[in-house]
C-alpha atoms as a PDB file:
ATOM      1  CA  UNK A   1       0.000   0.000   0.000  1.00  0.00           C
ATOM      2  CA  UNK A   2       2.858   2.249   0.757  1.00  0.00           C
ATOM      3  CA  UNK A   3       4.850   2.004  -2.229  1.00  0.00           C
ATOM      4  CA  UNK A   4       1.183   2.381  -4.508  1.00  0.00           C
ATOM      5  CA  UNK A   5       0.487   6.029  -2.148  1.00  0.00           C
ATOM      6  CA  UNK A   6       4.133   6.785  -3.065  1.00  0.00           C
ATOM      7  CA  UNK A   7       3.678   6.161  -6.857  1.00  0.00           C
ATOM      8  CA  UNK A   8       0.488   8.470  -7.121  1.00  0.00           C
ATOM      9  CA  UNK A   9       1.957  11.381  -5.406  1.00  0.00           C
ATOM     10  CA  UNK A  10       5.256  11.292  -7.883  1.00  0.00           C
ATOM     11  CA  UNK A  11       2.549  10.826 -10.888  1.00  0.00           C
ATOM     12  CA  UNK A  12       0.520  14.167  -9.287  1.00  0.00           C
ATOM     13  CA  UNK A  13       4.299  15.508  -8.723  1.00  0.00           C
ATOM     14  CA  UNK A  14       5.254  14.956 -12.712  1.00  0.00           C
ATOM     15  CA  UNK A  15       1.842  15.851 -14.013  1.00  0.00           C
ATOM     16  CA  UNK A  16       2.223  19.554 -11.900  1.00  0.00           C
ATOM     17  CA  UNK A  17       6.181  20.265 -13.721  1.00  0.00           C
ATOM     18  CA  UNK A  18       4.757  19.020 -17.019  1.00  0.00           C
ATOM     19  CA  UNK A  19       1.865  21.462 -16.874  1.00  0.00           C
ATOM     20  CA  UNK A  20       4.575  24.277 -14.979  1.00  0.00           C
ATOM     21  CA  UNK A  21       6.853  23.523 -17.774  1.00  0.00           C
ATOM     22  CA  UNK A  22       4.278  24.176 -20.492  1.00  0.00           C
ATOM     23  CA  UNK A  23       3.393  27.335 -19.168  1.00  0.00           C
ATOM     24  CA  UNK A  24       6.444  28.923 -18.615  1.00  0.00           C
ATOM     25  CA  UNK A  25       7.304  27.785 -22.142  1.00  0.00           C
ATOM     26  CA  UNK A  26       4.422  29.412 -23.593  1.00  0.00           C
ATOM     27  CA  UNK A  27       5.095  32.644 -21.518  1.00  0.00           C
ATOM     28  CA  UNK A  28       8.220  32.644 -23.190  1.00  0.00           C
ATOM     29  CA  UNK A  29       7.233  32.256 -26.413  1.00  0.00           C
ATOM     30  CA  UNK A  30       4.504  34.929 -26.299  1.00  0.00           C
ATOM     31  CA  UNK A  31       7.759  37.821 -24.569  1.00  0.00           C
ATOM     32  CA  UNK A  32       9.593  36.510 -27.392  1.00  0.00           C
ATOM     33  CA  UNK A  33       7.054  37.479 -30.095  1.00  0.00           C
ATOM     34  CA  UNK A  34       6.093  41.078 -27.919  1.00  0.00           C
ATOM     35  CA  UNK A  35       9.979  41.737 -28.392  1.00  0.00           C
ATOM     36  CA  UNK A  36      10.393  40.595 -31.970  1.00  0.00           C
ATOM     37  CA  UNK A  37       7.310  42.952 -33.229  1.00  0.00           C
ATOM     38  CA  UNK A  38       7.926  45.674 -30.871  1.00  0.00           C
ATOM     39  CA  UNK A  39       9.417  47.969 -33.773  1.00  0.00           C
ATOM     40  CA  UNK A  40       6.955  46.852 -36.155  1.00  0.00           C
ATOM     41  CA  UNK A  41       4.543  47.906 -33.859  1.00  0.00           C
ATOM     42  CA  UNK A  42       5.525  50.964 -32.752  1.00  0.00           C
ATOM     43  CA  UNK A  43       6.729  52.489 -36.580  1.00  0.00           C
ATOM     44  CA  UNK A  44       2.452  51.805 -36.912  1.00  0.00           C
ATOM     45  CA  UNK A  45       1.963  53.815 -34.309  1.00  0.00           C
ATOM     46  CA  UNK A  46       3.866  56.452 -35.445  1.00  0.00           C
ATOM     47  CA  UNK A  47       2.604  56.053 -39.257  1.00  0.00           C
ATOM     48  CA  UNK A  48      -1.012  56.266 -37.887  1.00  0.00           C
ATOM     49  CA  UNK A  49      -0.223  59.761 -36.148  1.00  0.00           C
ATOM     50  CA  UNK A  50       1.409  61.169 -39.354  1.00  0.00           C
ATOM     51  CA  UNK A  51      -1.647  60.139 -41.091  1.00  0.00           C
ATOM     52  CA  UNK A  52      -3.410  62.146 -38.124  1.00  0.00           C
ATOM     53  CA  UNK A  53      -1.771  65.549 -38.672  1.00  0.00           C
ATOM     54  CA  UNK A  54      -1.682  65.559 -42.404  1.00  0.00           C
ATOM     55  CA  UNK A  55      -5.766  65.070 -41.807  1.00  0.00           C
ATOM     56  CA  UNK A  56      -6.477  68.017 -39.377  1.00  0.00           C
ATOM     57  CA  UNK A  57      -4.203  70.381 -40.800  1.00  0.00           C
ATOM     58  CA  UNK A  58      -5.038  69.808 -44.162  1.00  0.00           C
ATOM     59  CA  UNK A  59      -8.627  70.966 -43.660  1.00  0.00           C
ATOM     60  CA  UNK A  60      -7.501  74.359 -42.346  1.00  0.00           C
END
């Protein structure tokens, strides 16, 4: 009975740093793609507020 009580904690034990693992691996993936499109991103930004200007002071 011992060694059975012993083998289902160390399954509940593996199952926990499989799922732990997964996660942190997906966090990492998902800071690796917020870094990689970072400039992308922000040369939007700033495209979108030329396109801004050029629309309110052209009407004037």
């Amino acid at each position: 009975m011992s060694e059975e009580a012993q083998t289902k904690d160390k399954f509940w034990l593996y199952v926990g740093c499989t799922v732990f693992a997964l996660l942190v691996t997906i966090a990492m993936v998902k800071q690796s793609e917020t870094e990689k499109f970072a400039p992308i991103k922000q040369q939007l930004e700033e495209e979108a507020a030329q396109m801004n200007i050029r629309v309110l002071s052209g009407g004037e």
